[in-house]
PDB file of N, CA and C in Angstrom:
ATOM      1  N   UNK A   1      57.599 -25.126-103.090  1.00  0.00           N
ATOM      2  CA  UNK A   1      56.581 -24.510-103.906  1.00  0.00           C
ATOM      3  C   UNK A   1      56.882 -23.030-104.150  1.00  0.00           C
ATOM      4  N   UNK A   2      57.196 -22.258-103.278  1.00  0.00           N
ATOM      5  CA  UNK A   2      57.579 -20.803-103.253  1.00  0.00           C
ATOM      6  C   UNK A   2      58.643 -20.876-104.211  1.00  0.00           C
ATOM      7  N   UNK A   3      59.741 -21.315-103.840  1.00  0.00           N
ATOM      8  CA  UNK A   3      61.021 -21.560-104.969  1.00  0.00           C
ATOM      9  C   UNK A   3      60.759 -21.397-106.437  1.00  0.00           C
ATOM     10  N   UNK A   4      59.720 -22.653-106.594  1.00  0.00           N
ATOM     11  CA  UNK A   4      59.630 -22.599-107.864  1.00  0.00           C
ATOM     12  C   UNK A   4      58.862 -21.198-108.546  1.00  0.00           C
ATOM     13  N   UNK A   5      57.930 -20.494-107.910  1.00  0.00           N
ATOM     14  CA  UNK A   5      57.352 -19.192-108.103  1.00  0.00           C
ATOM     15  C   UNK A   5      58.088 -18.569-108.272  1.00  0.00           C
ATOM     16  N   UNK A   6      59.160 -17.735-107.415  1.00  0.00           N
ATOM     17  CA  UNK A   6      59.917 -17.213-107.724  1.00  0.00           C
ATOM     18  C   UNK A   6      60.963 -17.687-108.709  1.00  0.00           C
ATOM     19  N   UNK A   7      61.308 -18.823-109.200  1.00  0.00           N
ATOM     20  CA  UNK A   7      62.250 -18.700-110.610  1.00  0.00           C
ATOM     21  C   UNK A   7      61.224 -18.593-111.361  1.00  0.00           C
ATOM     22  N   UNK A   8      59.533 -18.887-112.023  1.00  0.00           N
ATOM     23  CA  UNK A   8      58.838 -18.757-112.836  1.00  0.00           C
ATOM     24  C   UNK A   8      58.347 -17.302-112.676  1.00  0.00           C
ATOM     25  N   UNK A   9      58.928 -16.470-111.905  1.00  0.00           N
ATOM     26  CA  UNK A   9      58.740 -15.168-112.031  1.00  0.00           C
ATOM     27  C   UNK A   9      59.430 -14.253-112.702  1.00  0.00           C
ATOM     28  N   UNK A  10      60.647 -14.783-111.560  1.00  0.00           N
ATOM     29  CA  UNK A  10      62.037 -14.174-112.310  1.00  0.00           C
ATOM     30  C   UNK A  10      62.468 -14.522-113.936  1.00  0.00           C
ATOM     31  N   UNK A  11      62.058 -15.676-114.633  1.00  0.00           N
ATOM     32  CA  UNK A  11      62.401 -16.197-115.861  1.00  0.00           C
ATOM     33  C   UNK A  11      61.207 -14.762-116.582  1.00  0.00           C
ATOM     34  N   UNK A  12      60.002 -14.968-116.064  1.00  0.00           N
ATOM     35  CA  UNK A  12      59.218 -14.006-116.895  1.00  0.00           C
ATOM     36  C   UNK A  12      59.742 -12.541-116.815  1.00  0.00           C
ATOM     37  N   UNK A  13      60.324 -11.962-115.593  1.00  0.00           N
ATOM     38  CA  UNK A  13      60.837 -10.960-116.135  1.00  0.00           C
ATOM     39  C   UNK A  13      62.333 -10.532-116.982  1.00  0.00           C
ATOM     40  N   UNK A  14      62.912 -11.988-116.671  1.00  0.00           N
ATOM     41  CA  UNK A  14      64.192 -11.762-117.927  1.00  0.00           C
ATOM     42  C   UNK A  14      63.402 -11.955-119.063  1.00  0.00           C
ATOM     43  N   UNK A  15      62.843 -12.386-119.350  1.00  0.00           N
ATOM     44  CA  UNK A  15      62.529 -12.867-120.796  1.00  0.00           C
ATOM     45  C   UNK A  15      61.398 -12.043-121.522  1.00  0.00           C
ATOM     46  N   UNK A  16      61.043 -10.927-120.083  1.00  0.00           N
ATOM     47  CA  UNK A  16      60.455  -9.553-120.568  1.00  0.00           C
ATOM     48  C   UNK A  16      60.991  -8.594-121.255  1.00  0.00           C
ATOM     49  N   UNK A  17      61.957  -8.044-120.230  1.00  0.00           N
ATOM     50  CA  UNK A  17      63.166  -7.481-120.271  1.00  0.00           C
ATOM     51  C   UNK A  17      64.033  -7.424-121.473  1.00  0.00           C
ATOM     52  N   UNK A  18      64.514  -9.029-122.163  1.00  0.00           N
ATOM     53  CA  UNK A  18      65.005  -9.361-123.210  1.00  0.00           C
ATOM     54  C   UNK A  18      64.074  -8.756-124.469  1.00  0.00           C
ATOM     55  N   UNK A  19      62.821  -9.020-124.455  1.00  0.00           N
ATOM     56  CA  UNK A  19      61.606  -8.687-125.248  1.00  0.00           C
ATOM     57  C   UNK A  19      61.940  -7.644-125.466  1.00  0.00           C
ATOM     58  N   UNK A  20      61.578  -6.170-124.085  1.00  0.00           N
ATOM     59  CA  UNK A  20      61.642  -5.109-124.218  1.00  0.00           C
ATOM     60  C   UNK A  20      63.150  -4.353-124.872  1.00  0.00           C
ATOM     61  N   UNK A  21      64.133  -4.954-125.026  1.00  0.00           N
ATOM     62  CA  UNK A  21      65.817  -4.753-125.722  1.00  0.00           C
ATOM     63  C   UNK A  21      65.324  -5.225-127.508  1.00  0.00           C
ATOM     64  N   UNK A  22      64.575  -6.313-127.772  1.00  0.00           N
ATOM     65  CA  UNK A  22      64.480  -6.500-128.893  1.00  0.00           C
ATOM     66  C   UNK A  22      63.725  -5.340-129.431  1.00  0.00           C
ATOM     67  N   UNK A  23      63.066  -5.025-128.598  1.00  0.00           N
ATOM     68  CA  UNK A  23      61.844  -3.651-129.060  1.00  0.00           C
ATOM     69  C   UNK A  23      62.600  -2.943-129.411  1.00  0.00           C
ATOM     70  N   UNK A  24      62.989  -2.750-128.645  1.00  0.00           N
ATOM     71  CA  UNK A  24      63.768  -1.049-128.549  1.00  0.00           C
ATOM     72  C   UNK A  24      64.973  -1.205-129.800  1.00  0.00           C
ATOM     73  N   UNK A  25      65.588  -2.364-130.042  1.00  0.00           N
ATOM     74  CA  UNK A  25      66.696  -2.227-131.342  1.00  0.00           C
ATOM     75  C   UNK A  25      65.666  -2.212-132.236  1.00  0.00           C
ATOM     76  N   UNK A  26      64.880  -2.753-132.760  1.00  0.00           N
ATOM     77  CA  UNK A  26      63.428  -2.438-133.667  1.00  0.00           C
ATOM     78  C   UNK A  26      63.364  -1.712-134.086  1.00  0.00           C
ATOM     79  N   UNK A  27      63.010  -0.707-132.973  1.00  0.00           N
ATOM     80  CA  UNK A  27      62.461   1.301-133.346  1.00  0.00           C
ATOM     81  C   UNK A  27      63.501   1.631-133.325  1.00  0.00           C
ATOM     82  N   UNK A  28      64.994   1.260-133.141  1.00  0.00           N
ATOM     83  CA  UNK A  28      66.241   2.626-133.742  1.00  0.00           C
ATOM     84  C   UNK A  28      65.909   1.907-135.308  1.00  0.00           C
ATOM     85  N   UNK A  29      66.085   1.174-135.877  1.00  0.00           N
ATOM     86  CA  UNK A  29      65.768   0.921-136.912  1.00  0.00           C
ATOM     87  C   UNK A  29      64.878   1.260-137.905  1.00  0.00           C
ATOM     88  N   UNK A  30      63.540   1.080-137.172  1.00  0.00           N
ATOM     89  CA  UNK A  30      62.446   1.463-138.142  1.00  0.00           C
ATOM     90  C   UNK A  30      62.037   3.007-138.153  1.00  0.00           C
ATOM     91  N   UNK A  31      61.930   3.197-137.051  1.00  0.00           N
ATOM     92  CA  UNK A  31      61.785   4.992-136.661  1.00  0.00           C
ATOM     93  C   UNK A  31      62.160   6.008-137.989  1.00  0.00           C
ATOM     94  N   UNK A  32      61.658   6.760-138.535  1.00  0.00           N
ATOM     95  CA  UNK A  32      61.934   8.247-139.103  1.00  0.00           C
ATOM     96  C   UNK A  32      63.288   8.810-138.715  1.00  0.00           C
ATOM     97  N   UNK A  33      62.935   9.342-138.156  1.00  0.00           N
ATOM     98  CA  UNK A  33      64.180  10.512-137.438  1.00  0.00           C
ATOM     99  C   UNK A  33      64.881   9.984-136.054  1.00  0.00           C
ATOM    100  N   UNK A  34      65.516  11.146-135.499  1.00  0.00           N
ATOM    101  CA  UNK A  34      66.318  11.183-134.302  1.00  0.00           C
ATOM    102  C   UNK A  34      66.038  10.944-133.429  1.00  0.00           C
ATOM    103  N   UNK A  35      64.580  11.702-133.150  1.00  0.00           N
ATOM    104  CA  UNK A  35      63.907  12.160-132.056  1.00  0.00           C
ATOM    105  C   UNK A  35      63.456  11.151-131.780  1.00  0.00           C
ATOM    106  N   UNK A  36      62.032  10.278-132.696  1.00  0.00           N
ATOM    107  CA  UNK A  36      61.410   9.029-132.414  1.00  0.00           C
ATOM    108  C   UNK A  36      62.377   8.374-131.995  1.00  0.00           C
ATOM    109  N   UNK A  37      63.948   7.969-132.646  1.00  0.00           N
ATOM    110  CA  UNK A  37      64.560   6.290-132.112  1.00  0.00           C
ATOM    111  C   UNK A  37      65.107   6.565-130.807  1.00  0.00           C
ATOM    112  N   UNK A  38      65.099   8.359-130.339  1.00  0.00           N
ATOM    113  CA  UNK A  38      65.776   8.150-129.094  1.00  0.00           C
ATOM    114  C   UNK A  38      65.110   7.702-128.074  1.00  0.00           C
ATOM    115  N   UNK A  39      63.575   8.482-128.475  1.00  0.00           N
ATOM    116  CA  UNK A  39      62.591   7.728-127.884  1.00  0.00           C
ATOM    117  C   UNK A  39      62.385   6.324-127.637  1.00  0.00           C
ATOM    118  N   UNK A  40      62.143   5.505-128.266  1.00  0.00           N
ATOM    119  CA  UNK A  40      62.261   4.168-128.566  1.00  0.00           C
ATOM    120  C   UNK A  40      63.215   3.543-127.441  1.00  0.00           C
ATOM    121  N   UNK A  41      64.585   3.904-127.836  1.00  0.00           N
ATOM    122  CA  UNK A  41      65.457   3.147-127.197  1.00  0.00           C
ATOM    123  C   UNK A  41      65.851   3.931-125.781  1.00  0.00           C
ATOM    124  N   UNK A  42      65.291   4.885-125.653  1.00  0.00           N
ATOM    125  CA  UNK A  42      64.875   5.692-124.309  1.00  0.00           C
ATOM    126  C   UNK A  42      64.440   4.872-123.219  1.00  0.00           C
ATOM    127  N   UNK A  43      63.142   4.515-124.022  1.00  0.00           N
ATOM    128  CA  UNK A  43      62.188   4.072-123.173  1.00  0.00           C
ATOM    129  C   UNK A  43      62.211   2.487-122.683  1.00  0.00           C
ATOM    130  N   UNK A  44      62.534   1.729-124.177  1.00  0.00           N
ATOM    131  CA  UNK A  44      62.794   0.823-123.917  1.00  0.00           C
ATOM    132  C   UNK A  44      64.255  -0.002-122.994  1.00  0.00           C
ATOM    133  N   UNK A  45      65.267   1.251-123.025  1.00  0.00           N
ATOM    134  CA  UNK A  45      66.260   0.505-122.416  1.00  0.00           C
ATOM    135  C   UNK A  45      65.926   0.934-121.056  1.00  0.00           C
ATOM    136  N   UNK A  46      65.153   1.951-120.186  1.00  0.00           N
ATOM    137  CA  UNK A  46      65.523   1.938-119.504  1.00  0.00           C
ATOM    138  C   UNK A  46      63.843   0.576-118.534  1.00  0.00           C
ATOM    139  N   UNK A  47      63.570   0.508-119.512  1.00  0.00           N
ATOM    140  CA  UNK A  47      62.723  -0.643-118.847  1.00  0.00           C
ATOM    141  C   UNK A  47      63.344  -1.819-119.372  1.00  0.00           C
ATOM    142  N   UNK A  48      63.792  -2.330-120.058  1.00  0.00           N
ATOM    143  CA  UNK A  48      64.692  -3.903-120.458  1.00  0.00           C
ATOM    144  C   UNK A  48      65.359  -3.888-118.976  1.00  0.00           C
ATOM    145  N   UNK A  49      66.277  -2.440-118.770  1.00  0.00           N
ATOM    146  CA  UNK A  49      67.020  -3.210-117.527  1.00  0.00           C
ATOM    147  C   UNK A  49      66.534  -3.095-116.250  1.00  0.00           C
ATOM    148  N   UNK A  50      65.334  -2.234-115.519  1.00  0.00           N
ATOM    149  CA  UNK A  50      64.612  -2.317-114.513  1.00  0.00           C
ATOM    150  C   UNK A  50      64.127  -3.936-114.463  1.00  0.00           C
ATOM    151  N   UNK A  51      63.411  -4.768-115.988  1.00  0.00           N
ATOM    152  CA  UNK A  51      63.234  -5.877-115.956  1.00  0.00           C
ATOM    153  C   UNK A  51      64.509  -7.067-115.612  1.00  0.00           C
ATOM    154  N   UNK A  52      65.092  -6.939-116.298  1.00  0.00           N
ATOM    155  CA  UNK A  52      66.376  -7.940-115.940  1.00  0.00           C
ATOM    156  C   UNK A  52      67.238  -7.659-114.778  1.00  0.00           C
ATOM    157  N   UNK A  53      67.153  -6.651-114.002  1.00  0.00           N
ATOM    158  CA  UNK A  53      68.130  -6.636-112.732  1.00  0.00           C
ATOM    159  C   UNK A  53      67.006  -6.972-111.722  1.00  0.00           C
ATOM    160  N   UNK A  54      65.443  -7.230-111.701  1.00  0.00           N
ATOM    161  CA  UNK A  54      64.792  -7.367-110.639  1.00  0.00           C
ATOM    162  C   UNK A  54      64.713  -8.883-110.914  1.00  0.00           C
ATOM    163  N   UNK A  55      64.511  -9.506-111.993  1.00  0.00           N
ATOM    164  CA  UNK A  55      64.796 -10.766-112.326  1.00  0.00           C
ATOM    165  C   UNK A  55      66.107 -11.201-111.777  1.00  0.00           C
ATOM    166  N   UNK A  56      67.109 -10.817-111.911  1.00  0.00           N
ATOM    167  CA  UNK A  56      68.339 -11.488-111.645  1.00  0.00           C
ATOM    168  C   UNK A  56      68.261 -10.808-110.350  1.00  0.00           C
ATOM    169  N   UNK A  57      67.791 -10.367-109.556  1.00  0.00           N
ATOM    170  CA  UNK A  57      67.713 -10.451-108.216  1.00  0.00           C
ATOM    171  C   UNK A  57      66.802 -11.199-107.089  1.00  0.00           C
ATOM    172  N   UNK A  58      66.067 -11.644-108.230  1.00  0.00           N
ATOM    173  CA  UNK A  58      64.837 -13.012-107.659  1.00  0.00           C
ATOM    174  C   UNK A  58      66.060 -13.961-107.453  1.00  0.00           C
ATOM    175  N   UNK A  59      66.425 -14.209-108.452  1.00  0.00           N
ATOM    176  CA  UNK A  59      67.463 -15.422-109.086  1.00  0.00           C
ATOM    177  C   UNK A  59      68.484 -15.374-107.798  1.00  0.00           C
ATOM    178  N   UNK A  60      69.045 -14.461-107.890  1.00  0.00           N
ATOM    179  CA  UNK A  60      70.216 -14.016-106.462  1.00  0.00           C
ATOM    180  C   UNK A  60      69.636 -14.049-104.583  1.00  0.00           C
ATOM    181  N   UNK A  61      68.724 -14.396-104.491  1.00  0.00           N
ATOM    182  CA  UNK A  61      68.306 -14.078-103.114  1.00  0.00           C
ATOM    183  C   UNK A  61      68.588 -12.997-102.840  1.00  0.00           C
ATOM    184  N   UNK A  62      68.496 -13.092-101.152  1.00  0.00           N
ATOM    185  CA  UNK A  62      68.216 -11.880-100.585  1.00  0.00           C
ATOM    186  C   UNK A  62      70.272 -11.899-100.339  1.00  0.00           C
ATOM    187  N   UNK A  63      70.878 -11.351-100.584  1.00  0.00           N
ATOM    188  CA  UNK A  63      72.653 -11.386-100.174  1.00  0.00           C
ATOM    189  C   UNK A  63      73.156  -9.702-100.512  1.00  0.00           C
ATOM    190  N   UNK A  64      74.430  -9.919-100.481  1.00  0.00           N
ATOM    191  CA  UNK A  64      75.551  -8.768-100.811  1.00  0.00           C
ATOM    192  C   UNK A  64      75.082  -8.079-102.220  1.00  0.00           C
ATOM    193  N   UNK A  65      74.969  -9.813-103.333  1.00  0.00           N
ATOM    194  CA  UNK A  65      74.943  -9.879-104.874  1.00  0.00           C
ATOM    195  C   UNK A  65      73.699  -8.555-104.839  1.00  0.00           C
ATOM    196  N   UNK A  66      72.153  -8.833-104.133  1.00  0.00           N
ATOM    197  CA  UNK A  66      71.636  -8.379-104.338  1.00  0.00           C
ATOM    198  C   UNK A  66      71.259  -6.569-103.666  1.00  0.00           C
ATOM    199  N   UNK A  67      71.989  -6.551-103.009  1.00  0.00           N
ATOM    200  CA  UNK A  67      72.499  -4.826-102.660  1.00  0.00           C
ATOM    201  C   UNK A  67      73.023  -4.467-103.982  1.00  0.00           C
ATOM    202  N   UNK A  68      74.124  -5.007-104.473  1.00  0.00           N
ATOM    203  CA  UNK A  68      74.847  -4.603-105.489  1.00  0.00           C
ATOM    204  C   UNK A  68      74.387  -4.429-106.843  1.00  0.00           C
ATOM    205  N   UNK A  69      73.228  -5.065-106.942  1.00  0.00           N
ATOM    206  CA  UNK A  69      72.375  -4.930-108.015  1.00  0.00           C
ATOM    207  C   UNK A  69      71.252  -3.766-107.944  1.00  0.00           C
ATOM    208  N   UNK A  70      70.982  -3.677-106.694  1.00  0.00           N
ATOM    209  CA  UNK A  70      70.079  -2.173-106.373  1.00  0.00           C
ATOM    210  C   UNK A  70      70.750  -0.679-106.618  1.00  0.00           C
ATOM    211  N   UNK A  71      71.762  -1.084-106.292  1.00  0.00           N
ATOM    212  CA  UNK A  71      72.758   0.134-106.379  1.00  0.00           C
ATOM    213  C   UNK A  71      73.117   0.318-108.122  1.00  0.00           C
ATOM    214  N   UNK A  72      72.928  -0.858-108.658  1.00  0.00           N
ATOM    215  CA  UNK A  72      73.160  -0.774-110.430  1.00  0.00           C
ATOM    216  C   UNK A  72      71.595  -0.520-110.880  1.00  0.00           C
ATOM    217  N   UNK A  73      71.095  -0.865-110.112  1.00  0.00           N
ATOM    218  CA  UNK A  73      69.852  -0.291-111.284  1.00  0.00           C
ATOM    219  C   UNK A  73      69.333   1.369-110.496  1.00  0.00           C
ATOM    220  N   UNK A  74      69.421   1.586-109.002  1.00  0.00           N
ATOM    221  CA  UNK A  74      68.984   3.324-109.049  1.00  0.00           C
ATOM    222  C   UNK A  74      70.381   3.888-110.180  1.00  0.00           C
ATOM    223  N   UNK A  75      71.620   3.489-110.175  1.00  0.00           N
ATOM    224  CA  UNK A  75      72.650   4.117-111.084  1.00  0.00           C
ATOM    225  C   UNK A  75      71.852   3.923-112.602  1.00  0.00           C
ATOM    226  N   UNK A  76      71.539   3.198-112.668  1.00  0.00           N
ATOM    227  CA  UNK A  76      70.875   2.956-114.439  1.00  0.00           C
ATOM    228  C   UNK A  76      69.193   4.167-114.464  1.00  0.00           C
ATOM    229  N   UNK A  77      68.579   4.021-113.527  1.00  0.00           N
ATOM    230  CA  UNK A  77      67.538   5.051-113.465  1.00  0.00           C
ATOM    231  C   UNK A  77      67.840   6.454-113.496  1.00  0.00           C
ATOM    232  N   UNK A  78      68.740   6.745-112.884  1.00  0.00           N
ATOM    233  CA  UNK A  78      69.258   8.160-112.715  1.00  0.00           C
ATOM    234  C   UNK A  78      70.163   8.298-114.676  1.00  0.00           C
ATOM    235  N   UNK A  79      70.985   7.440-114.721  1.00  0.00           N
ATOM    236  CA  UNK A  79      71.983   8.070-115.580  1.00  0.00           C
ATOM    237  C   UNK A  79      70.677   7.888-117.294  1.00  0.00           C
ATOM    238  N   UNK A  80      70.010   6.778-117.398  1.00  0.00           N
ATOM    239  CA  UNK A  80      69.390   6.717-118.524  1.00  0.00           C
ATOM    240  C   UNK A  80      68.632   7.902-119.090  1.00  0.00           C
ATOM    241  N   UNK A  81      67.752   7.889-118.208  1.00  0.00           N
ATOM    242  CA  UNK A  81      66.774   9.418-118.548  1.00  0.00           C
ATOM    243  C   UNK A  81      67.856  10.965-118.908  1.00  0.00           C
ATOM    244  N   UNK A  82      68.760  11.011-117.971  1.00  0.00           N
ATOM    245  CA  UNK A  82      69.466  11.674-118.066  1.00  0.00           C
ATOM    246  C   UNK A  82      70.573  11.714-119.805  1.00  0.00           C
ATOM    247  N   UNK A  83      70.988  10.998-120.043  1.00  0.00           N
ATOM    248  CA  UNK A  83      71.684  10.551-121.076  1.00  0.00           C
ATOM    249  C   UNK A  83      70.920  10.787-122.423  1.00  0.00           C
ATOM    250  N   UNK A  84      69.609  10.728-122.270  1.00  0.00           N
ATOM    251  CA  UNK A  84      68.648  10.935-123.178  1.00  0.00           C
ATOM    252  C   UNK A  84      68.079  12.051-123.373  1.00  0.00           C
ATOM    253  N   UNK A  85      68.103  12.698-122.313  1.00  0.00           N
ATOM    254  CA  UNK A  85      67.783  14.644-122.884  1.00  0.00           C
ATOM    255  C   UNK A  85      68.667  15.214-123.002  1.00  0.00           C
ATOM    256  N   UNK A  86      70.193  14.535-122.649  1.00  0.00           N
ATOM    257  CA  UNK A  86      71.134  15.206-122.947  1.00  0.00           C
ATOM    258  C   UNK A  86      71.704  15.328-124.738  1.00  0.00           C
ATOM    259  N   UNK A  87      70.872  14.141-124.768  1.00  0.00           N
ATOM    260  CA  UNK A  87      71.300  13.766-126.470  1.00  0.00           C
ATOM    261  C   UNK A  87      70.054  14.920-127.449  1.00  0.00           C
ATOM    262  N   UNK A  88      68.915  14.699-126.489  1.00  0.00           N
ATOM    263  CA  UNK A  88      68.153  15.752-127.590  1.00  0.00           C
ATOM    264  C   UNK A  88      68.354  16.483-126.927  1.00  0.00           C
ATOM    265  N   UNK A  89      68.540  17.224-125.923  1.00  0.00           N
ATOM    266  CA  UNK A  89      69.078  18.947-126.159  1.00  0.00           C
ATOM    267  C   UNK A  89      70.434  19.294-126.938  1.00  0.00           C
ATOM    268  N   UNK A  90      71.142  18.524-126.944  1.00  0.00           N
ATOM    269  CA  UNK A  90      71.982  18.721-128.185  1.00  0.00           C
ATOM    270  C   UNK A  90      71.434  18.491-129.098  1.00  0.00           C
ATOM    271  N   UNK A  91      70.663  17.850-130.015  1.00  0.00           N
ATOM    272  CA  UNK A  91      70.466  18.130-131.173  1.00  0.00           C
ATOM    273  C   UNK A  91      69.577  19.087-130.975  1.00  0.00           C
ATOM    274  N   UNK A  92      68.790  19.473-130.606  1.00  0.00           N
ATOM    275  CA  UNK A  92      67.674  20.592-130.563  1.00  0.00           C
ATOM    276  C   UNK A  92      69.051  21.802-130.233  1.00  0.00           C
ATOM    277  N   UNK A  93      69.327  21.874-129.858  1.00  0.00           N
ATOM    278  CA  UNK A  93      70.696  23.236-130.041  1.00  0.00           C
ATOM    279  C   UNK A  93      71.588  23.010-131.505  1.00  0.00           C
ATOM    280  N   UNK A  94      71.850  21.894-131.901  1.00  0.00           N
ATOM    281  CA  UNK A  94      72.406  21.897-132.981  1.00  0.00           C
ATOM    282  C   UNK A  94      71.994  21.842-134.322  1.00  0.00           C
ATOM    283  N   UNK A  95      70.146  22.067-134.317  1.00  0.00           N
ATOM    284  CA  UNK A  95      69.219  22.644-135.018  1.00  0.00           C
ATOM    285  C   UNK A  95      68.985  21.498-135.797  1.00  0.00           C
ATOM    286  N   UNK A  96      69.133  20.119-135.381  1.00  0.00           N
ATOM    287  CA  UNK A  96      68.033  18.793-135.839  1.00  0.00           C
ATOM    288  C   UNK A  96      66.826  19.281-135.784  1.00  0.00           C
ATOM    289  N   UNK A  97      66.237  19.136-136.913  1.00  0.00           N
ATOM    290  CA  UNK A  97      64.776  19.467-136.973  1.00  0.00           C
ATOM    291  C   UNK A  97      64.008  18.209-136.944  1.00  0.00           C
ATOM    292  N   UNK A  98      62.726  18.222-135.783  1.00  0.00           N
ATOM    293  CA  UNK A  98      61.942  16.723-136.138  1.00  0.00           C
ATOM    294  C   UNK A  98      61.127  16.695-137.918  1.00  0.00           C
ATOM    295  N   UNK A  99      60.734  15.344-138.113  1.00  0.00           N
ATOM    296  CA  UNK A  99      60.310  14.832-139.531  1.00  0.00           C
ATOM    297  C   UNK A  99      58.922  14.627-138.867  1.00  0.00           C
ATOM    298  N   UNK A 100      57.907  15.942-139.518  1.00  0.00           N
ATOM    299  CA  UNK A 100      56.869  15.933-139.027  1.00  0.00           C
ATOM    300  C   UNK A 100      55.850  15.132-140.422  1.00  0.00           C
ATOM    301  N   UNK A 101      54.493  14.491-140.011  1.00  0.00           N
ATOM    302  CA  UNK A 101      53.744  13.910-141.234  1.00  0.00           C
ATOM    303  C   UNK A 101      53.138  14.377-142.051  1.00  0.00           C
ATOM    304  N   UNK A 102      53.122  15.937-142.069  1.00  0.00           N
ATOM    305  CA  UNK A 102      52.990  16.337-143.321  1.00  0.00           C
ATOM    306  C   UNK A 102      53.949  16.613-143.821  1.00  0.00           C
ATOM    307  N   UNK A 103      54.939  16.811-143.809  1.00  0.00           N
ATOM    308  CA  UNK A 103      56.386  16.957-144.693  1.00  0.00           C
ATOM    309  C   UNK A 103      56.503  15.755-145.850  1.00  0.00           C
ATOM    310  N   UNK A 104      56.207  16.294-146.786  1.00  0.00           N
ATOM    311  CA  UNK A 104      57.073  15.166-147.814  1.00  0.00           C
ATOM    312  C   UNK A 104      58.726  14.562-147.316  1.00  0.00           C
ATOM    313  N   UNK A 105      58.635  13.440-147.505  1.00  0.00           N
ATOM    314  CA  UNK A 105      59.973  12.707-147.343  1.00  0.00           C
ATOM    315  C   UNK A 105      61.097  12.979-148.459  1.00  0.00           C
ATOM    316  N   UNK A 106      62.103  13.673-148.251  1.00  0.00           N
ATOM    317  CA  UNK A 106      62.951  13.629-149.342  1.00  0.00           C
ATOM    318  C   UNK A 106      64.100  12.693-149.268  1.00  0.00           C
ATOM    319  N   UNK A 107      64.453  11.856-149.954  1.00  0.00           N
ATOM    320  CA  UNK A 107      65.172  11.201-150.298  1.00  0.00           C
ATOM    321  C   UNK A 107      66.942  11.330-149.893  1.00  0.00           C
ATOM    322  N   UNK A 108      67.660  10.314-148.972  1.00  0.00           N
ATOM    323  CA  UNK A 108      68.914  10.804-149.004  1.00  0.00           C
ATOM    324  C   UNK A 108      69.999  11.446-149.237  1.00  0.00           C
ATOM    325  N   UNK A 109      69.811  11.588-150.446  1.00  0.00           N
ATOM    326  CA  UNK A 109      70.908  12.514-151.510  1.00  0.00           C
ATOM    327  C   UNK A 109      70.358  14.138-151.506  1.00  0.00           C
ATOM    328  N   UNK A 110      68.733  14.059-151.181  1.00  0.00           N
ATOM    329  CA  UNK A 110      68.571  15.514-151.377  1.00  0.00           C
ATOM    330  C   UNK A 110      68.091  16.300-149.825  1.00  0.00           C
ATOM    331  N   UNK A 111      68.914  15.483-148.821  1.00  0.00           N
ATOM    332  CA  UNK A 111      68.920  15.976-147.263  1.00  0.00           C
ATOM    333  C   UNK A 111      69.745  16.924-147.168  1.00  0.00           C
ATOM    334  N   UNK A 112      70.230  18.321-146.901  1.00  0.00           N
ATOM    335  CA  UNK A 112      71.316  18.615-146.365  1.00  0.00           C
ATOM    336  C   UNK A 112      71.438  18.688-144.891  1.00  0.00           C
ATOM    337  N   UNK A 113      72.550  18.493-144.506  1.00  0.00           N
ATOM    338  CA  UNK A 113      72.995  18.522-143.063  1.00  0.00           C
ATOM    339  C   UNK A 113      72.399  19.975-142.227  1.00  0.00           C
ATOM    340  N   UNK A 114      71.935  20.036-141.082  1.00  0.00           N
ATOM    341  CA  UNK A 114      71.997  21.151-140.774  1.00  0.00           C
ATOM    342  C   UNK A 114      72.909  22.452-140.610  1.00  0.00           C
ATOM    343  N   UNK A 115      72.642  23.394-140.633  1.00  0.00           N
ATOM    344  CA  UNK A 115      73.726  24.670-140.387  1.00  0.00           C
ATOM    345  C   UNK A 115      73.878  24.553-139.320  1.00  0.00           C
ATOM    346  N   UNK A 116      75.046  24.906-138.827  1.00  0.00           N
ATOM    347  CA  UNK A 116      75.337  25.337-137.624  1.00  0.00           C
ATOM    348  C   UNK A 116      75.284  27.188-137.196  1.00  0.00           C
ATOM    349  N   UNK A 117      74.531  27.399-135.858  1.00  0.00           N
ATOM    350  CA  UNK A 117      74.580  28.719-136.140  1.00  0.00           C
ATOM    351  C   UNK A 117      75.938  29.596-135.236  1.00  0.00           C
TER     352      UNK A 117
END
């Protein structure tokens, strides 16, 4: 009886997880600007894989497999967040401006690139 709980657990959080990856390719897509999709896929990747490595560690018992998977997801907690302000403080230094809602939207052709200073 326990057995089966735990794979009907673990299935719900892969298939969360998976959910939360579809999200997140979604909003790089639909999103405005830079800022929102980094957000998006910020947030969402670093919860897709908190979901799928605790799932695939239901799945794995208690073993070696599953040390080795703890050690991949504090490495995925630490480096994600990280990876992601590293991307907007570079653009915020390289003078990406956010697309705020009162701004009229201008059209591709009449964007120019930012200056560099």
């Amino acid at each position: 009886m326990m057995a089966i709980f735990i794979d009907i657990l673990s299935w719900v959080l892969l298939i969360t997880g998976g959910a939360f990856g579809v999200i997140g390719g979604i909003g790089l897509l639909r999103f405005p600007d830079f800022y929102t999709r980094l957000h998006a896929s910020g947030i969402t990747d670093t919860l897709c894989a908190v979901l799928i490595v605790f799932g695939l560690m239901l799945q794995s018992g208690l073993s070696l497999l599953t040390l080795k998977m703890v050690l991949i997801l504090l490495f995925l907690l630490f480096t994600t967040p990280t990876a992601t302000h590293a991307l907007a403080r570079a653009a915020v230094l390289d003078g990406l401006e956010p697309k705020l809602a009162d701004q009229p939207q201008a059209s591709p052709s009449e964007e120019e690139p930012p200056s560099k200073p």
